[in-house]
C-alpha atoms as a PDB file:
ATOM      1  CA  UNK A   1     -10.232 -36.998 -23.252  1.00  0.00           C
ATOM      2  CA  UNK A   2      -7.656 -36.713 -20.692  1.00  0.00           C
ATOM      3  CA  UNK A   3      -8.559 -34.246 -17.425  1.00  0.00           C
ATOM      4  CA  UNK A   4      -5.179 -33.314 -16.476  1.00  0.00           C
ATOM      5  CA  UNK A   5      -5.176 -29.611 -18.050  1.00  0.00           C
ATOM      6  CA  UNK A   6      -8.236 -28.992 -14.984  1.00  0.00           C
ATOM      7  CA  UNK A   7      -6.127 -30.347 -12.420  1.00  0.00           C
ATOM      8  CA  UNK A   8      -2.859 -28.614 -13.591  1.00  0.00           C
ATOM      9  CA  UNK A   9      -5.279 -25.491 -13.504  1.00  0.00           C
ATOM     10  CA  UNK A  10      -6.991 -26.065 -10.011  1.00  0.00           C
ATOM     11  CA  UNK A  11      -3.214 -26.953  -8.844  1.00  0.00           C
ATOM     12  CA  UNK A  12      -2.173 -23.709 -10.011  1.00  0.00           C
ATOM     13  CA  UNK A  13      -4.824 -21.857  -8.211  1.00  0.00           C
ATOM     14  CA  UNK A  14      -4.562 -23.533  -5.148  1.00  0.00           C
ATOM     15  CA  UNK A  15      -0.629 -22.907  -5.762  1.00  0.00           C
ATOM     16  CA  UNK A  16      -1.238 -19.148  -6.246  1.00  0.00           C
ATOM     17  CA  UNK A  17      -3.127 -18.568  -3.537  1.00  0.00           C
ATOM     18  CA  UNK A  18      -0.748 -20.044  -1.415  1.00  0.00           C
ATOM     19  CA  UNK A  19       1.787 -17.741  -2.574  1.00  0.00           C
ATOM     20  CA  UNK A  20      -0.539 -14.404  -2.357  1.00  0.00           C
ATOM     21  CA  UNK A  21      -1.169 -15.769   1.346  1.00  0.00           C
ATOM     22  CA  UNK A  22       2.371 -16.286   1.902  1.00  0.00           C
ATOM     23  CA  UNK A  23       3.512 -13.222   0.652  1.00  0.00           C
ATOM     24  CA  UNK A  24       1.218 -11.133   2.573  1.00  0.00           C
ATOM     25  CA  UNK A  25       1.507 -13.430   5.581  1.00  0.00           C
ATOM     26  CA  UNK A  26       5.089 -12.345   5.916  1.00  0.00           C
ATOM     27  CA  UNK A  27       4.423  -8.732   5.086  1.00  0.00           C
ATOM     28  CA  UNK A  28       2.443  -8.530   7.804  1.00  0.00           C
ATOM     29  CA  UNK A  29       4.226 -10.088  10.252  1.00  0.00           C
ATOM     30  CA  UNK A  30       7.367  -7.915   9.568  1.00  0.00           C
ATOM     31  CA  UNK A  31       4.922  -4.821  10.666  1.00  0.00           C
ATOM     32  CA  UNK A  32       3.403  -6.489  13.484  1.00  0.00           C
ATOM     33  CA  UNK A  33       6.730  -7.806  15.187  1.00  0.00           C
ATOM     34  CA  UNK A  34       8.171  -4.269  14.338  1.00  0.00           C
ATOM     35  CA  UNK A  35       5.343  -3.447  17.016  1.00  0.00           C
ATOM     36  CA  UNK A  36       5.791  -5.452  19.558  1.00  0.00           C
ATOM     37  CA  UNK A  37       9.215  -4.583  20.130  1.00  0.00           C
ATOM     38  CA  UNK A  38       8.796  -0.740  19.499  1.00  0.00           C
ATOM     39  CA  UNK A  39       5.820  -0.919  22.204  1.00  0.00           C
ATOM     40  CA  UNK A  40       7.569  -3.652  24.747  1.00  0.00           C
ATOM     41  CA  UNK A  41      11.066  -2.910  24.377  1.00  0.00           C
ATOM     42  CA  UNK A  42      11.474   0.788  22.773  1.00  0.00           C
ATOM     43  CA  UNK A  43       7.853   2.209  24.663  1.00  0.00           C
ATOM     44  CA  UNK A  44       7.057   3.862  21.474  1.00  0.00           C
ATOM     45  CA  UNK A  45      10.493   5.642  20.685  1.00  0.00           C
ATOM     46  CA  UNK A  46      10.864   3.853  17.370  1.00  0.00           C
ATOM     47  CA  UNK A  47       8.070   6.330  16.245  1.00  0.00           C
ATOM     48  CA  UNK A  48      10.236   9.201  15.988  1.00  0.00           C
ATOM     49  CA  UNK A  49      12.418   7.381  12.851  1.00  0.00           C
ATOM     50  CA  UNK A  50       9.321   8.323  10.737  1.00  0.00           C
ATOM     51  CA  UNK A  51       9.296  11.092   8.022  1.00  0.00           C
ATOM     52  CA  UNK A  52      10.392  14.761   9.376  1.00  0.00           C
ATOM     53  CA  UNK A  53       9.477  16.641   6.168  1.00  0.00           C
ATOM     54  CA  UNK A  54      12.279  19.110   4.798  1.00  0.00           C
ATOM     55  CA  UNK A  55      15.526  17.624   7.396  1.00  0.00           C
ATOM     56  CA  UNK A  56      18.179  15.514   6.612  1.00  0.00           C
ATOM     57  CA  UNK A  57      17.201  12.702   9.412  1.00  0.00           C
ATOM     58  CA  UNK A  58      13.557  12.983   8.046  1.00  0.00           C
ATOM     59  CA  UNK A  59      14.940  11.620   4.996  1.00  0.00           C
ATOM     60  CA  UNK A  60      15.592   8.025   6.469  1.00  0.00           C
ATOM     61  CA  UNK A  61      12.011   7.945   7.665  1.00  0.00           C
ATOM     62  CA  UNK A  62      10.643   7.911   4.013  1.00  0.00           C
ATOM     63  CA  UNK A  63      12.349   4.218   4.323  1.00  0.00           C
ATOM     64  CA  UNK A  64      11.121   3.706   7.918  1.00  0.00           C
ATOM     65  CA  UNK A  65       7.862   4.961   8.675  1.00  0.00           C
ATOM     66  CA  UNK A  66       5.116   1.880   6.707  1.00  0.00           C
ATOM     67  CA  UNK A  67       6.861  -0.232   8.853  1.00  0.00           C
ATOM     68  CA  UNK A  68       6.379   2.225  12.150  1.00  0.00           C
ATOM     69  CA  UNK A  69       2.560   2.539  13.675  1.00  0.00           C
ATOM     70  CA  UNK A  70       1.510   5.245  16.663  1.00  0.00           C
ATOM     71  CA  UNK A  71      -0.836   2.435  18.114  1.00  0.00           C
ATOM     72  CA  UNK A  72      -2.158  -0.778  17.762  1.00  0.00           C
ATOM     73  CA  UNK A  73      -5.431   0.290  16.667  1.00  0.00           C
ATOM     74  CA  UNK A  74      -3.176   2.344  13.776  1.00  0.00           C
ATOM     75  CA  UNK A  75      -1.427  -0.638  12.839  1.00  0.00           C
ATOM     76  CA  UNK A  76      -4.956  -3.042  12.998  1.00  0.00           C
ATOM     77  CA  UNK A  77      -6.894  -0.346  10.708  1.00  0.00           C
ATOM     78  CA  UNK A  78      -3.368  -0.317   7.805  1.00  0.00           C
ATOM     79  CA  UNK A  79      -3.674  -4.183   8.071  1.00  0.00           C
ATOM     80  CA  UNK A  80      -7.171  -4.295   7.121  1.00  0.00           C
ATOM     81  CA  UNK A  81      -6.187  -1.981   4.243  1.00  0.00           C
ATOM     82  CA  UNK A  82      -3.227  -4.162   3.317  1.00  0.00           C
ATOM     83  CA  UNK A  83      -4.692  -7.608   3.214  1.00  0.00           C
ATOM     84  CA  UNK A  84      -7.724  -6.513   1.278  1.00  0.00           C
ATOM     85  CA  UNK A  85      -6.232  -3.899  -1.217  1.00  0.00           C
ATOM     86  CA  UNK A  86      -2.617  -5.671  -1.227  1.00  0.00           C
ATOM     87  CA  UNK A  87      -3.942  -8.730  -1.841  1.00  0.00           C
ATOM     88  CA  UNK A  88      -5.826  -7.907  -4.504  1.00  0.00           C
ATOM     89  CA  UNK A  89      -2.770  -6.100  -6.358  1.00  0.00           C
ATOM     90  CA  UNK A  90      -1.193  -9.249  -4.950  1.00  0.00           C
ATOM     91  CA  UNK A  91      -3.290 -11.383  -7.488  1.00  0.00           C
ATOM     92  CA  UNK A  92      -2.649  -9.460 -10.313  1.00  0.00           C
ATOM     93  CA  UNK A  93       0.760 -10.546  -9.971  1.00  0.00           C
ATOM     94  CA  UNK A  94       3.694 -10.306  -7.595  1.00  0.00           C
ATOM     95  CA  UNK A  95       5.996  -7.905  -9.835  1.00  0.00           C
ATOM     96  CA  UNK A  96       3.061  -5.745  -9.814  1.00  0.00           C
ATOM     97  CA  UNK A  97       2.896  -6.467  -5.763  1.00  0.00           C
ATOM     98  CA  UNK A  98       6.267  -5.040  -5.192  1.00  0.00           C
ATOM     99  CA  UNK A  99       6.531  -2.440  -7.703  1.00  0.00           C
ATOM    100  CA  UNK A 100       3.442  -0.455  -6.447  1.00  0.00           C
ATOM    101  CA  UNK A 101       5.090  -1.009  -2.682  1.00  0.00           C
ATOM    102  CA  UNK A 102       8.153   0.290  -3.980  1.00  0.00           C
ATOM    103  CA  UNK A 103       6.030   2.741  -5.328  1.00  0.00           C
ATOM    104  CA  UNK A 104       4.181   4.115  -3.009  1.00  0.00           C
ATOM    105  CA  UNK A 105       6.851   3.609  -0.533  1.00  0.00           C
ATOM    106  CA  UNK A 106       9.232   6.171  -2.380  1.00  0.00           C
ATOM    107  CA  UNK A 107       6.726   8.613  -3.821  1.00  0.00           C
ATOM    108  CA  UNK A 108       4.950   8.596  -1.180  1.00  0.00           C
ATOM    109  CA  UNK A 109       7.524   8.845   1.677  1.00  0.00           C
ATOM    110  CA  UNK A 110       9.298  11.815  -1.033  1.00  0.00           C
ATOM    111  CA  UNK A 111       6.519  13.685  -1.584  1.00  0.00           C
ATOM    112  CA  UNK A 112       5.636  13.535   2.341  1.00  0.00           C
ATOM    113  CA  UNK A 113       9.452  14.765   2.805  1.00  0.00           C
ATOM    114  CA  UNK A 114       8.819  17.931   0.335  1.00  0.00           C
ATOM    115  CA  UNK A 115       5.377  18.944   0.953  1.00  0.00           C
ATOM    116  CA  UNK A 116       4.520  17.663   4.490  1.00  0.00           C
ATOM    117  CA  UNK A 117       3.704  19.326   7.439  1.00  0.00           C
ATOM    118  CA  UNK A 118       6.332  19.702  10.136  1.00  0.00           C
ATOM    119  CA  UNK A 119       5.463  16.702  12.498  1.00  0.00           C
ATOM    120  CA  UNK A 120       6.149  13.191  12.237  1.00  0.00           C
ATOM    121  CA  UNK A 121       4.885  10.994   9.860  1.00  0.00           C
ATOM    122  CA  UNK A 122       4.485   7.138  10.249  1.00  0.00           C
ATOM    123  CA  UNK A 123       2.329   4.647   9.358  1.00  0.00           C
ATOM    124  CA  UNK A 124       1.740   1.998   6.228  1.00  0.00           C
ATOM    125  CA  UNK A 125      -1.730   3.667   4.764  1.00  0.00           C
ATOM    126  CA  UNK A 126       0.534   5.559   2.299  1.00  0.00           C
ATOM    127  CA  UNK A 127       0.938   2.007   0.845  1.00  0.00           C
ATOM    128  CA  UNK A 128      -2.862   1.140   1.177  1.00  0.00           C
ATOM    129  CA  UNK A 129      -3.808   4.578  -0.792  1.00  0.00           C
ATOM    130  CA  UNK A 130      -0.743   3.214  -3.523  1.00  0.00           C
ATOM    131  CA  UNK A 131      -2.765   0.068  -3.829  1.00  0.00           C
ATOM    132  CA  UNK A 132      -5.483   2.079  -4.430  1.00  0.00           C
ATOM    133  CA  UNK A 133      -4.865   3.828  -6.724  1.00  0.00           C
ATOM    134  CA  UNK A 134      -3.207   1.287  -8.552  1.00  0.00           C
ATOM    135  CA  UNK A 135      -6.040  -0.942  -9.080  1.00  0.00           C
ATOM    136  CA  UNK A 136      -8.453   2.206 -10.100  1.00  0.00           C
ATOM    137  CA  UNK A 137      -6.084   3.343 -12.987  1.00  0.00           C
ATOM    138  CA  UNK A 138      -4.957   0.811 -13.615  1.00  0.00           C
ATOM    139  CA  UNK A 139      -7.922   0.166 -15.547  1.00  0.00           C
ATOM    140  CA  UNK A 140      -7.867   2.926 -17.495  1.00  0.00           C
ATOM    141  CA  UNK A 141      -4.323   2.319 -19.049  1.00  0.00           C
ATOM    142  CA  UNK A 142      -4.645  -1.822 -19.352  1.00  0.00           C
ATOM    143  CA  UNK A 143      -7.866  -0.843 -20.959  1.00  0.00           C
ATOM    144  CA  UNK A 144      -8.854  -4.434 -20.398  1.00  0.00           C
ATOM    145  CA  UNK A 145     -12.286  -6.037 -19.146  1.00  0.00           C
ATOM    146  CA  UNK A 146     -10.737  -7.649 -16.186  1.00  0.00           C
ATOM    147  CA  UNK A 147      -9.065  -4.676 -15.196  1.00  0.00           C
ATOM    148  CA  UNK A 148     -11.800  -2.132 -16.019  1.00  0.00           C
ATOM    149  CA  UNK A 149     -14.152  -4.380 -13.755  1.00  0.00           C
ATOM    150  CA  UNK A 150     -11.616  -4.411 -11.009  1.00  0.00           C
ATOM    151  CA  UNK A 151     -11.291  -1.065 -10.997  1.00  0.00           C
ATOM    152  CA  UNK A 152     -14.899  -0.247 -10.643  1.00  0.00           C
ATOM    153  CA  UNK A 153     -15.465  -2.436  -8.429  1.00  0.00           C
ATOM    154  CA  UNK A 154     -12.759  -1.316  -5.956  1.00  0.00           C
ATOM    155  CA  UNK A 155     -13.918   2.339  -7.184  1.00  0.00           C
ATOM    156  CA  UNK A 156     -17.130   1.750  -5.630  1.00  0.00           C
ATOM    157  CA  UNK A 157     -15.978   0.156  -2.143  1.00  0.00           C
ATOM    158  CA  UNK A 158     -12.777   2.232  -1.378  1.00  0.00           C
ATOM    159  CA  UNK A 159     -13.858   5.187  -3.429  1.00  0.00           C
ATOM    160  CA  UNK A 160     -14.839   7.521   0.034  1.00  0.00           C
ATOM    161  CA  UNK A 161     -11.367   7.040   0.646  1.00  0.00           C
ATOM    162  CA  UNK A 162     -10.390   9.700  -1.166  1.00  0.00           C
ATOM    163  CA  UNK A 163     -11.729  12.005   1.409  1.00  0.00           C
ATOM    164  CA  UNK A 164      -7.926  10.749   3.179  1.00  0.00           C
ATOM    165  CA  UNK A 165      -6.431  13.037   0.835  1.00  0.00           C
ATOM    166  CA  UNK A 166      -7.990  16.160   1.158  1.00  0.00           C
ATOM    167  CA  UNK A 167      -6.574  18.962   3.606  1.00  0.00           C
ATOM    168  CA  UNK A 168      -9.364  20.094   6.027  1.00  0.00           C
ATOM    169  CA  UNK A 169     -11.397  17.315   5.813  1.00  0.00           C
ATOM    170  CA  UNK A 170      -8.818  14.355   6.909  1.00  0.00           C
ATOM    171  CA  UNK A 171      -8.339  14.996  10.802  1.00  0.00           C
ATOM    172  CA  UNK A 172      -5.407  16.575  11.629  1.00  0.00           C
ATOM    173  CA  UNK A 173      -3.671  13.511  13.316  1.00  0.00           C
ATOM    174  CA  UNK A 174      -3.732  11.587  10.388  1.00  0.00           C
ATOM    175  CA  UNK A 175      -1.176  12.172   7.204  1.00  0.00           C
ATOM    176  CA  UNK A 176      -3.204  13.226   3.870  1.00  0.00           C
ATOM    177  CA  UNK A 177      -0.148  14.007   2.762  1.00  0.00           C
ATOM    178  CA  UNK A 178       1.234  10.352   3.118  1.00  0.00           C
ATOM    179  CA  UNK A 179      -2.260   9.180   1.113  1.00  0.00           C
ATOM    180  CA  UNK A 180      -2.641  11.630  -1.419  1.00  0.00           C
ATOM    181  CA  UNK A 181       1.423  10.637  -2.354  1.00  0.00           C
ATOM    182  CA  UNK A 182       1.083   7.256  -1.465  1.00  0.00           C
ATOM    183  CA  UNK A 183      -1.573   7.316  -4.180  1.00  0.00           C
ATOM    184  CA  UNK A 184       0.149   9.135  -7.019  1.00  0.00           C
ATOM    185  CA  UNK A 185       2.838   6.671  -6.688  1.00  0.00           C
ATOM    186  CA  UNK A 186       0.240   3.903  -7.145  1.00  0.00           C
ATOM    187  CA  UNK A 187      -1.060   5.866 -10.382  1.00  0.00           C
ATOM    188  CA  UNK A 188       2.333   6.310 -11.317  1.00  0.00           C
ATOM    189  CA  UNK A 189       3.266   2.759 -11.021  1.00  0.00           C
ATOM    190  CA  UNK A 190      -0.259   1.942 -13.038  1.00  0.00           C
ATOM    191  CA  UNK A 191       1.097   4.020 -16.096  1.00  0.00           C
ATOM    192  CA  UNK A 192       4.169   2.569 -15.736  1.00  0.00           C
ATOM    193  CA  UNK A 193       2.963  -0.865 -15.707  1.00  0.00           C
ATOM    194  CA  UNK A 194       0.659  -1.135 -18.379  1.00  0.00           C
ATOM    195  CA  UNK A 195       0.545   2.342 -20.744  1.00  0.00           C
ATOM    196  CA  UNK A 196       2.179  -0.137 -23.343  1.00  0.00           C
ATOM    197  CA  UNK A 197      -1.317  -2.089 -23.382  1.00  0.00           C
ATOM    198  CA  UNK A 198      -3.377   0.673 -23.663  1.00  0.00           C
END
């Protein structure tokens, strides 16, 4: 018997994992250099291109504000979010990577736009909640093992963050309305993605 199937296959793992680290390499970067000049060059006045709910500049921000962070503790907490929950919706596959960004990039930022409160809203964590909620339901409409166990499992370790989301209980610096829409668009995308394998 010839072995070269296994090596193809360990090839191909080693070759995916290069492009999920890649990917999210250069991701990353992008927010990080974004940054470094808005806090060396700009001293913070890039912030105020985020999402101004309900006015026609506010509308650009929906665009804008994942890439735009209040601190550098802000940005280090979304990139812990990102690598872990992005990566994971990374390895189900890239068109699934970009969709749910797209996703919760657009609903999210929209639904901030409509609904939001009257202050400026920035940050990436409306993509981390889209990733979330993309790998919990997405179990439920690919209806496969894999996926069920995936979702459970990221169910069980992200599921308090669903406290982001609720009014009252998120503090009132931070944007539940970013997560809670961020996160319907990651549903959304879910459905989208795989109702047809239900």
């Amino acid at each position: 018997m010839r072995h070269f199937p296994t090596q193809r296959t360990n090839a191909g793992i080693g070759g995916e994992l290069r492009q999920i680290f890649s990917v999210m390499a250069a991701f990353l970067a992008v927010l990080w250099a974004i940054e470094f000049v808005d806090v060396s060059v700009f001293h913070g006045a890039l912030d105020r291109m985020g999402i101004l709910p309900r006015t026609g500049s506010g509308l650009l921000g929906i665009l804008t504000a994942p890439f735009l962070h209040g601190s550098w503790e802000h940005l280090v907490s979304n990139t812990v979010g990102l690598i872990i929950l992005g990566g994971l919706t990374l390895a189900v596959g890239r068109r699934e990577f970009f969709a749910v960004t797209a996703a919760g990039i657009v609903v999210g930022g929209l639904g901030t736009w409509i609904f939001g409160r009257p202050s400026v809203h920035i940050g990436a964590s409306g993509v981390v909640f889209a990733y979330l909620g993309y790998l919990v339901l997405r179990g439920w409409y690919d209806r496969r093992f894999g996926s069920i166990a995936l979702a459970t499992v990221v169910g069980w370790a992200y599921g308090s963050m669903v406290f982001g989301m609720i009014p009252g209980i998120t503090p009132s610096y931070i944007s539940w309305e970013g997560h809670l829409f961020g996160f319907i668009g990651g549903v959304l995308a879910a459905r989208a993605l795989h109702r047809r394998s239900r």
